[in-house]
C-alpha atoms as a PDB file:
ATOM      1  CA  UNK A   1      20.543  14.676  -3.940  1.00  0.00           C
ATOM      2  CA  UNK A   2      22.629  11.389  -4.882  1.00  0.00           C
ATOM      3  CA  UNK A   3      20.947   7.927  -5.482  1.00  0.00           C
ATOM      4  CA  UNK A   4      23.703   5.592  -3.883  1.00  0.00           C
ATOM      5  CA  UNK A   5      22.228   2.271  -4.358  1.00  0.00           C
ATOM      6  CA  UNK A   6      19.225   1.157  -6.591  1.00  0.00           C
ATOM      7  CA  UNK A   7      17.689  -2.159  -6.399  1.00  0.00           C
ATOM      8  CA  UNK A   8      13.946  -3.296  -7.370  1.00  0.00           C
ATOM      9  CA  UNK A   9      12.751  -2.405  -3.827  1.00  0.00           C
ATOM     10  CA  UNK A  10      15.681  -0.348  -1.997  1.00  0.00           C
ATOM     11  CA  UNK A  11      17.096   2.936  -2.825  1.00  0.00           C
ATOM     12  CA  UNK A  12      19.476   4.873  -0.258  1.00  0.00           C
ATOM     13  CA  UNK A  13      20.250   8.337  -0.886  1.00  0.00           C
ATOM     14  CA  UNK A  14      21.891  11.307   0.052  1.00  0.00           C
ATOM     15  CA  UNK A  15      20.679  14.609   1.095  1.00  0.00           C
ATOM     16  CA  UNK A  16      22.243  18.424   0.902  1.00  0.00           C
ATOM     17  CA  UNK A  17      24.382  19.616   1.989  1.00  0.00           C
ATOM     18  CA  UNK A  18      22.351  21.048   4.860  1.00  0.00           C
ATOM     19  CA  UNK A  19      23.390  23.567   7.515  1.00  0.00           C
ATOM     20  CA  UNK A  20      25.064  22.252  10.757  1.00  0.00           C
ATOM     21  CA  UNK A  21      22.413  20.665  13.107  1.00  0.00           C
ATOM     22  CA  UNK A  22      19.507  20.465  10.122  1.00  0.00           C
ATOM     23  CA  UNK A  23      20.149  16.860   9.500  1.00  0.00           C
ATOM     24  CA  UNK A  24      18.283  14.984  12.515  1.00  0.00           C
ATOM     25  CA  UNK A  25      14.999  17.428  12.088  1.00  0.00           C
ATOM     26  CA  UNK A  26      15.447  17.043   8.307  1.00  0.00           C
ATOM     27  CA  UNK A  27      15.825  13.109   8.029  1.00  0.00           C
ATOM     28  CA  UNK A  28      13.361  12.855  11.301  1.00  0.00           C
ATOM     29  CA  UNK A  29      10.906  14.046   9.364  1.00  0.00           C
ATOM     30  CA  UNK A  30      11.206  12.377   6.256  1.00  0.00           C
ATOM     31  CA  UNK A  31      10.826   9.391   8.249  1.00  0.00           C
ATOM     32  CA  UNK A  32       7.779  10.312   9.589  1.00  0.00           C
ATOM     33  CA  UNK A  33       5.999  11.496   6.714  1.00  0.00           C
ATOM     34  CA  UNK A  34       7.375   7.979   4.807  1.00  0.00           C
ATOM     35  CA  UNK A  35       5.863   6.109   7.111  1.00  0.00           C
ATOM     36  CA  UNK A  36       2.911   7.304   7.607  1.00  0.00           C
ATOM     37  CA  UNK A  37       1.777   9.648   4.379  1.00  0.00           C
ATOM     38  CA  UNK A  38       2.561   7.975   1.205  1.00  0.00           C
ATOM     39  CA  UNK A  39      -0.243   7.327  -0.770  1.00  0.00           C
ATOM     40  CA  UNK A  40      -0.810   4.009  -1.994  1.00  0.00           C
ATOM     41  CA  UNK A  41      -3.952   1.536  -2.964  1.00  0.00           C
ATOM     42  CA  UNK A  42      -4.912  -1.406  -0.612  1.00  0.00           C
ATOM     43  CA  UNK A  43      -7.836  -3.713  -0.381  1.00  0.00           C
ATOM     44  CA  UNK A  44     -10.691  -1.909   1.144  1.00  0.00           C
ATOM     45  CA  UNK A  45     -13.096  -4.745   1.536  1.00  0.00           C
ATOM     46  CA  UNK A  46     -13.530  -8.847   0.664  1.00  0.00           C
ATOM     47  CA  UNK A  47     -17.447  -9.520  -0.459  1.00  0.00           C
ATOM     48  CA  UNK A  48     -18.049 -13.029  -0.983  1.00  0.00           C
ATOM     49  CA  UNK A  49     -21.623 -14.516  -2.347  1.00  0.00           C
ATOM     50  CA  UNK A  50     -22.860 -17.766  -4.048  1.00  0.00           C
ATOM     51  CA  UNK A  51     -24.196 -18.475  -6.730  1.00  0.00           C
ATOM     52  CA  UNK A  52     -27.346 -20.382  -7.063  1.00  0.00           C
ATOM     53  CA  UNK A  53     -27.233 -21.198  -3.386  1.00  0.00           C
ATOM     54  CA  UNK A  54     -28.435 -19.524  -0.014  1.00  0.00           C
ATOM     55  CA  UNK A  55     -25.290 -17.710   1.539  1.00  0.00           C
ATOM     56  CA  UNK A  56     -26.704 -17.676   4.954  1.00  0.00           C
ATOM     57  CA  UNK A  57     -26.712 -21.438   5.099  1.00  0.00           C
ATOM     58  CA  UNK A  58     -23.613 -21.253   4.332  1.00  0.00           C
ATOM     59  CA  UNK A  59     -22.388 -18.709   6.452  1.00  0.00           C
ATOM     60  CA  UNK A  60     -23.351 -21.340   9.362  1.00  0.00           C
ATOM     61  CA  UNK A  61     -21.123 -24.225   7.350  1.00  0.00           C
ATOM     62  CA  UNK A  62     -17.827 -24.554   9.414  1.00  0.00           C
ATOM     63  CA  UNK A  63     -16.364 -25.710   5.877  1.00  0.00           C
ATOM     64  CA  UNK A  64     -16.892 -22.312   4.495  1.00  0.00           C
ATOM     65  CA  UNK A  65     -16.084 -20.123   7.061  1.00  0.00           C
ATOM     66  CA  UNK A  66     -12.757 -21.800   6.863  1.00  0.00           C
ATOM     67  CA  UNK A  67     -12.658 -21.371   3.237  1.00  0.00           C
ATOM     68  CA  UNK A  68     -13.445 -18.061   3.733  1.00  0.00           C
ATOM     69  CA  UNK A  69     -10.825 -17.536   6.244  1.00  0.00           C
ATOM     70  CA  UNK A  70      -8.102 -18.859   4.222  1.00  0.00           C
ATOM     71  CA  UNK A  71      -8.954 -16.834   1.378  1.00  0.00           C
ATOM     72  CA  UNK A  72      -9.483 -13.945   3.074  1.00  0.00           C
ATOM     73  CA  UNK A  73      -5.992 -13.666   5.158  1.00  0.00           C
ATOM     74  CA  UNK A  74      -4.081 -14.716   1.907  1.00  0.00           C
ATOM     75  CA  UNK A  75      -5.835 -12.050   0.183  1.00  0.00           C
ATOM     76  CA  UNK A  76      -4.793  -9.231   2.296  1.00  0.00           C
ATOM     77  CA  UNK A  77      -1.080 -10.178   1.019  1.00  0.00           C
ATOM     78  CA  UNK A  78      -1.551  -8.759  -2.246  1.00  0.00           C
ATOM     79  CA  UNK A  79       0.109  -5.731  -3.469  1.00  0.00           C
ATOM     80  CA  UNK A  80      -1.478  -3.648  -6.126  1.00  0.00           C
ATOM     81  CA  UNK A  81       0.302  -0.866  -8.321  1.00  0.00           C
ATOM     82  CA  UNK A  82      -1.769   1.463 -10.736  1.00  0.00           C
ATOM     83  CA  UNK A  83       0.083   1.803 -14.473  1.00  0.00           C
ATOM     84  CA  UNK A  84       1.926   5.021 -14.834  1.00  0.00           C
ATOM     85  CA  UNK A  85      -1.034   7.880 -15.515  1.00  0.00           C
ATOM     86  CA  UNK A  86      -4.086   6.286 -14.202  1.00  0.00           C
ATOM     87  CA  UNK A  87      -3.744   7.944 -10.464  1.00  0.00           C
ATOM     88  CA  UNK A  88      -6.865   9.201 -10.241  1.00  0.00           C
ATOM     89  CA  UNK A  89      -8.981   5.859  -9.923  1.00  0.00           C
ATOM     90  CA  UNK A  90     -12.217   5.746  -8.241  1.00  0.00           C
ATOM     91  CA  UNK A  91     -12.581   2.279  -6.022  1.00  0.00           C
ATOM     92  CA  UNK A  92     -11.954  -0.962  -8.455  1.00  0.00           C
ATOM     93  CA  UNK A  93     -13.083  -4.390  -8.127  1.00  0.00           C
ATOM     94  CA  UNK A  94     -11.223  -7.799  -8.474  1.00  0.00           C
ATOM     95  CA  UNK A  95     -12.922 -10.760  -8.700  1.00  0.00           C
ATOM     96  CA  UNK A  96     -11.916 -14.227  -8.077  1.00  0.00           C
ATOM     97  CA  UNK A  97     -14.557 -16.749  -9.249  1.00  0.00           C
ATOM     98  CA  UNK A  98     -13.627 -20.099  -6.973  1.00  0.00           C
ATOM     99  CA  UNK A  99     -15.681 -22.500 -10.116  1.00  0.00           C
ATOM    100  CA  UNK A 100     -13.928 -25.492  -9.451  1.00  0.00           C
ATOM    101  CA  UNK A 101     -11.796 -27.656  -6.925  1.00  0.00           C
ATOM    102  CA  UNK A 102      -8.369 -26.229  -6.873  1.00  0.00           C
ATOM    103  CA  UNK A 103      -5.838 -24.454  -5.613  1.00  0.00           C
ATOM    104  CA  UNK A 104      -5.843 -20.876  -6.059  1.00  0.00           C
ATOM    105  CA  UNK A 105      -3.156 -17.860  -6.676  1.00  0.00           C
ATOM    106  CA  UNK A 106      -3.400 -14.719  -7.436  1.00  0.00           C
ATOM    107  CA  UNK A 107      -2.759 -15.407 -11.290  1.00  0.00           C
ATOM    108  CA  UNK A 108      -6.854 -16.346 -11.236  1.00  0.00           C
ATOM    109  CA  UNK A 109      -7.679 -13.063 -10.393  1.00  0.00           C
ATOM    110  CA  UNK A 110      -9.938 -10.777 -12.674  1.00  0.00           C
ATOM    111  CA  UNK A 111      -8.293  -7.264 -12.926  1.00  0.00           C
ATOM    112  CA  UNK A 112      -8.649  -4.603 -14.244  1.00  0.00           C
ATOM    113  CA  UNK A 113      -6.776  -3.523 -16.895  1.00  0.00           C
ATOM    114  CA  UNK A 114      -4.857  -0.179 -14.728  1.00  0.00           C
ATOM    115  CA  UNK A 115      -4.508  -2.464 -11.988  1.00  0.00           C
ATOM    116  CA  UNK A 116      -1.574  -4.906 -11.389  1.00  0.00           C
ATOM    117  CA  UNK A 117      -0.633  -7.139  -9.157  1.00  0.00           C
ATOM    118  CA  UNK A 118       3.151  -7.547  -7.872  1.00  0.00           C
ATOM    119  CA  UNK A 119       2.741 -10.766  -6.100  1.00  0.00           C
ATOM    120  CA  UNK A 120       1.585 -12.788  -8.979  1.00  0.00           C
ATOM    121  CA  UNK A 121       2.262 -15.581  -7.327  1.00  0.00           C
ATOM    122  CA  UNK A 122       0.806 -15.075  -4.483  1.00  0.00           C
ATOM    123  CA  UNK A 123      -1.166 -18.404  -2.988  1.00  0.00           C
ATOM    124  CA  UNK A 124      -4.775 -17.831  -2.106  1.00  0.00           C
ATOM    125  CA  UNK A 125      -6.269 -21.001  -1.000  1.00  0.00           C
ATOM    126  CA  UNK A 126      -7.394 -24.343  -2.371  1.00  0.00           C
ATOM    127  CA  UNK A 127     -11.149 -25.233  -2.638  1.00  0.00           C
ATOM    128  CA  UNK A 128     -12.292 -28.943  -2.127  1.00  0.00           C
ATOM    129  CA  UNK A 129     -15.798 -28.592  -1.437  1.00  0.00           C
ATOM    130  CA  UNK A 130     -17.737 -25.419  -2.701  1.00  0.00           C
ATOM    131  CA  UNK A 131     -18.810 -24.143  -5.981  1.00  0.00           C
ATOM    132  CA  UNK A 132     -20.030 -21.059  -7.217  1.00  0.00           C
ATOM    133  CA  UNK A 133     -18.435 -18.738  -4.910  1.00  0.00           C
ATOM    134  CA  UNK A 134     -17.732 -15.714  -5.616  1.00  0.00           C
ATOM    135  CA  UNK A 135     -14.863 -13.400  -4.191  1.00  0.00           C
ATOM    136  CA  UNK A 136     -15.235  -9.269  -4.903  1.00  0.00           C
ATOM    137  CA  UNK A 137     -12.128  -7.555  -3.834  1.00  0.00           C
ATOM    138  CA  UNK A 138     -12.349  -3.473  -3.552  1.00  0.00           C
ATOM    139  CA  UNK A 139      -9.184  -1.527  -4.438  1.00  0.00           C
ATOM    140  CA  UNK A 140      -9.242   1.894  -3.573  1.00  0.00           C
ATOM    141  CA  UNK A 141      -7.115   4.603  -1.274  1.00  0.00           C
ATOM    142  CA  UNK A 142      -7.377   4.747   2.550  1.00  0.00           C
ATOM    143  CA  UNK A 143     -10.028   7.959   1.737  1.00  0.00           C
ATOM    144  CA  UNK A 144     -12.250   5.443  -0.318  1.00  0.00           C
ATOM    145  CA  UNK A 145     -12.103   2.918   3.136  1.00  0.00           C
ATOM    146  CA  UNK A 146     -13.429   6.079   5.356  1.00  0.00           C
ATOM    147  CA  UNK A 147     -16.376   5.888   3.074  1.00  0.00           C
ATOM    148  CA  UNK A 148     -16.772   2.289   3.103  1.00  0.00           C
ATOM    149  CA  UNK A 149     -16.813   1.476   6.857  1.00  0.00           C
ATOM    150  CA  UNK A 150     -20.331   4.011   6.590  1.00  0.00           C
ATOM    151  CA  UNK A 151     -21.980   1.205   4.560  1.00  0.00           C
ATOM    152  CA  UNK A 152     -20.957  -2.300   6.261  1.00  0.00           C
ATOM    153  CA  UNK A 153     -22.958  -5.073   5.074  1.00  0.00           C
ATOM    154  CA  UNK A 154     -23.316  -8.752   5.619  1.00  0.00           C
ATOM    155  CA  UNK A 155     -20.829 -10.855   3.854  1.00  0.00           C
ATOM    156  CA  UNK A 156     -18.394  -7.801   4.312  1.00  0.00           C
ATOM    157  CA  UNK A 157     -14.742  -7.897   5.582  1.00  0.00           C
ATOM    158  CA  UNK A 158     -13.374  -4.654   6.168  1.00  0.00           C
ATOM    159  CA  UNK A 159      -9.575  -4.549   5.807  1.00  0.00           C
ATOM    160  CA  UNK A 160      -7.603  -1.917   8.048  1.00  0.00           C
ATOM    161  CA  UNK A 161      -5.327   0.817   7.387  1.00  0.00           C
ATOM    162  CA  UNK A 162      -1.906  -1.367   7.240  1.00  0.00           C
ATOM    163  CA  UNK A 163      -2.920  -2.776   3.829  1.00  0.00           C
ATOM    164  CA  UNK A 164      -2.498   1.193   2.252  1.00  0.00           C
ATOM    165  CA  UNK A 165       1.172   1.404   3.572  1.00  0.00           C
ATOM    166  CA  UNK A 166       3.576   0.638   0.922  1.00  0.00           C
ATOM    167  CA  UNK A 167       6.601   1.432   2.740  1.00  0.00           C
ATOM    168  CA  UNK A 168       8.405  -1.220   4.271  1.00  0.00           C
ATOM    169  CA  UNK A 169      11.211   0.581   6.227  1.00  0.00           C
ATOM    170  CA  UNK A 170      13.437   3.894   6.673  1.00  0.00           C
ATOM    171  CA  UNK A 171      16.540   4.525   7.836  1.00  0.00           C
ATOM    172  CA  UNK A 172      18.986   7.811   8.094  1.00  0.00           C
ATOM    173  CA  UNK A 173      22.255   8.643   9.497  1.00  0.00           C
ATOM    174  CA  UNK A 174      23.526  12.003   9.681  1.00  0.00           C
ATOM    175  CA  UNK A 175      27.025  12.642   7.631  1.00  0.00           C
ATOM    176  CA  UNK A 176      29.439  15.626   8.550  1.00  0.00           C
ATOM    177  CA  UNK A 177      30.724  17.688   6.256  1.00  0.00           C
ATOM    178  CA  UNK A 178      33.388  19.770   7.085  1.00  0.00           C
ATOM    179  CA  UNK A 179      35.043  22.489   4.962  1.00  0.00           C
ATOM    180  CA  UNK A 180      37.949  25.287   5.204  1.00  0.00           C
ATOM    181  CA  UNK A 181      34.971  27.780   5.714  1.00  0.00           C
ATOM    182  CA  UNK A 182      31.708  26.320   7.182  1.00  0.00           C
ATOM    183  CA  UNK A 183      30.509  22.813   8.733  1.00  0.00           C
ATOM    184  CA  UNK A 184      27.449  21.169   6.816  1.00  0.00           C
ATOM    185  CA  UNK A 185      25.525  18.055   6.684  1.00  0.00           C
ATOM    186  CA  UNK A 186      24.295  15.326   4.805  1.00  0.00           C
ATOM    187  CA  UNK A 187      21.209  12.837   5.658  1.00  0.00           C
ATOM    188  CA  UNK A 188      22.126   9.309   4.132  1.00  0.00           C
ATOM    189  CA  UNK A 189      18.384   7.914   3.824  1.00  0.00           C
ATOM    190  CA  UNK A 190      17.252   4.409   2.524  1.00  0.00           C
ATOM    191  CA  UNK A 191      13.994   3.212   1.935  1.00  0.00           C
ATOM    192  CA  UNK A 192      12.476  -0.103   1.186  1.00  0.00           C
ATOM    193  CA  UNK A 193       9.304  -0.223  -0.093  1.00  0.00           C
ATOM    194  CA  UNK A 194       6.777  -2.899  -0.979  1.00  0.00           C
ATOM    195  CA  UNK A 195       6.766  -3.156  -4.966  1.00  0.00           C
ATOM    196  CA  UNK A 196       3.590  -0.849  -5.301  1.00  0.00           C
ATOM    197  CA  UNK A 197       6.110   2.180  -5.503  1.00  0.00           C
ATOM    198  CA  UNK A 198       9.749   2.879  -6.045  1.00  0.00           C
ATOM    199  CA  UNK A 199      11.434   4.353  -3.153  1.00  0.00           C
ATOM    200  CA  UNK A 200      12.364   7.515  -5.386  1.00  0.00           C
ATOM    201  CA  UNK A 201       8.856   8.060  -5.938  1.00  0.00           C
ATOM    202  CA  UNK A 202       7.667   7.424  -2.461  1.00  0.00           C
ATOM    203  CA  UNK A 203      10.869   9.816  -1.207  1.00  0.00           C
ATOM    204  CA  UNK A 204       9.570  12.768  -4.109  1.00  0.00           C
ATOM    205  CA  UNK A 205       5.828  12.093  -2.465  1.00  0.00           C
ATOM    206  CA  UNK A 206       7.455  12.939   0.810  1.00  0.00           C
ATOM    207  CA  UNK A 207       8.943  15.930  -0.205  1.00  0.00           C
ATOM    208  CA  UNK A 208       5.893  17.322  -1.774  1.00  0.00           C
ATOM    209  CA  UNK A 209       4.071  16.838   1.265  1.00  0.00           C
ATOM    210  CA  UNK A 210       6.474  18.647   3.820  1.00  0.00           C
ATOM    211  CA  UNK A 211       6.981  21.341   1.513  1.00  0.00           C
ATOM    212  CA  UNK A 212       3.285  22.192   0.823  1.00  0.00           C
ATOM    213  CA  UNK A 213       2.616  21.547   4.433  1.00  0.00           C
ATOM    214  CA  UNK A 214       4.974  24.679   5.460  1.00  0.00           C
ATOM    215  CA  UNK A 215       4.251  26.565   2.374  1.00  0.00           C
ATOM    216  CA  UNK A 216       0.245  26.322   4.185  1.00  0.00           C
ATOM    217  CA  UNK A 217       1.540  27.318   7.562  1.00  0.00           C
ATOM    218  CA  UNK A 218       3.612  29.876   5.899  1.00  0.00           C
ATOM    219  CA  UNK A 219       1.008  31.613   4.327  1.00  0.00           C
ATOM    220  CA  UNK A 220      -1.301  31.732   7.460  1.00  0.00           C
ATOM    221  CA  UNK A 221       1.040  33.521   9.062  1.00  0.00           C
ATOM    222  CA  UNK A 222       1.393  35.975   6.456  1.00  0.00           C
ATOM    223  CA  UNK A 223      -2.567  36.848   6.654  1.00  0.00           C
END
């Protein structure tokens, strides 16, 4: 394997050799698995409350439920990496305490200390009216959202699976490789990714899962 090209985001690579006619089913599924299988955190769920006031009356405030809105859709554009050996994290909450009249990013965000956020910058909204609200963000894994959608509650917005997906794009081609003795391939693959994972990582991920995945089926058959 040959990295090519390495920027923050992109990596391409190259893959074998392989033997004639392995490259499409080869980079085909990479592909798939990148797209679909890579384990990343996401936003399981936005809570909001108030402090010191009744949240149903203002649940029925057009004001707020804008507010709400706002916050809520510029939320789900935050990306979230864990710090190198701190995988194993049970759900995590951010907070964002909206205190005062202003305009928000994700720099006012409470975090714990394994979690960061890529986007910094990210806007989030600007209050003009309330105070005392209260934003809890969950950060988890798409397993920890299974779990949540069994305990929905009022003042609950349940975020879907596109928010766990940290990779952006894939693309392959299929190189020949031709030789005095034998014809081989190569798979030229490049991945983009969304700043929660590198694409080597995400690729290494991939390759983990495909292999254990036959090594299972492999040893069925062998029973």
């Amino acid at each position: 394997m040959y990295i090519n090209n390495h920027f923050k985001n992109y990596e391409n690579f190259t893959l074998g050799p392989l033997k004639q006619n392995a490259g499409i089913t080869f980079g085909n599924m990479l592909r798939r698995v990148l797209l679909n299988s890579i384990e990343s955190i996401g936003i399981i769920d936005i809570k909001y409350s108030a402090k010191n006031q009744d949240i149903d009356k203002l649940n029925i405030k057009t004001e707020f439920q804008e507010l709400i809105l706002e916050f809520s859709e510029n939320i789900k554009k935050l990306i979230f990496i864990i710090e190198e050996n701190k995988n194993n994290i049970e759900t995590k909450t951010v907070i964002l305490e909206i205190e005062k009249i202003k305009r928000f990013t994700a720099k006012d965000l409470k975090t714990p200390s394994e979690i960061k956020i890529v986007n910094s910058n990210q806007y989030l909204g600007t209050n003009t009216i309330f105070e005392g609200i209260e934003i809890q963000i969950g950060i988890g894994y798409f397993k920890d959202l299974k779990k949540k959608e069994k305990y929905e509650k009022n003042n609950h917005i349940l975020l879907g699976r596109n928010n766990f997906n940290p990779i952006e794009r894939v693309n392959y081609k299929i190189k020949k490789i031709i030789s005095s003795d034998k014809l081989e391939e190569q798979v030229l693959l490049e991945i983009w990714t969304n700043g929660s994972i590198t694409p080597k990582k995400a690729l290494i991920q991939a390759l983990n899962i495909c292999g254990d995945t036959l090594q299972e089926i492999k040893q069925k058959l062998l029973k």
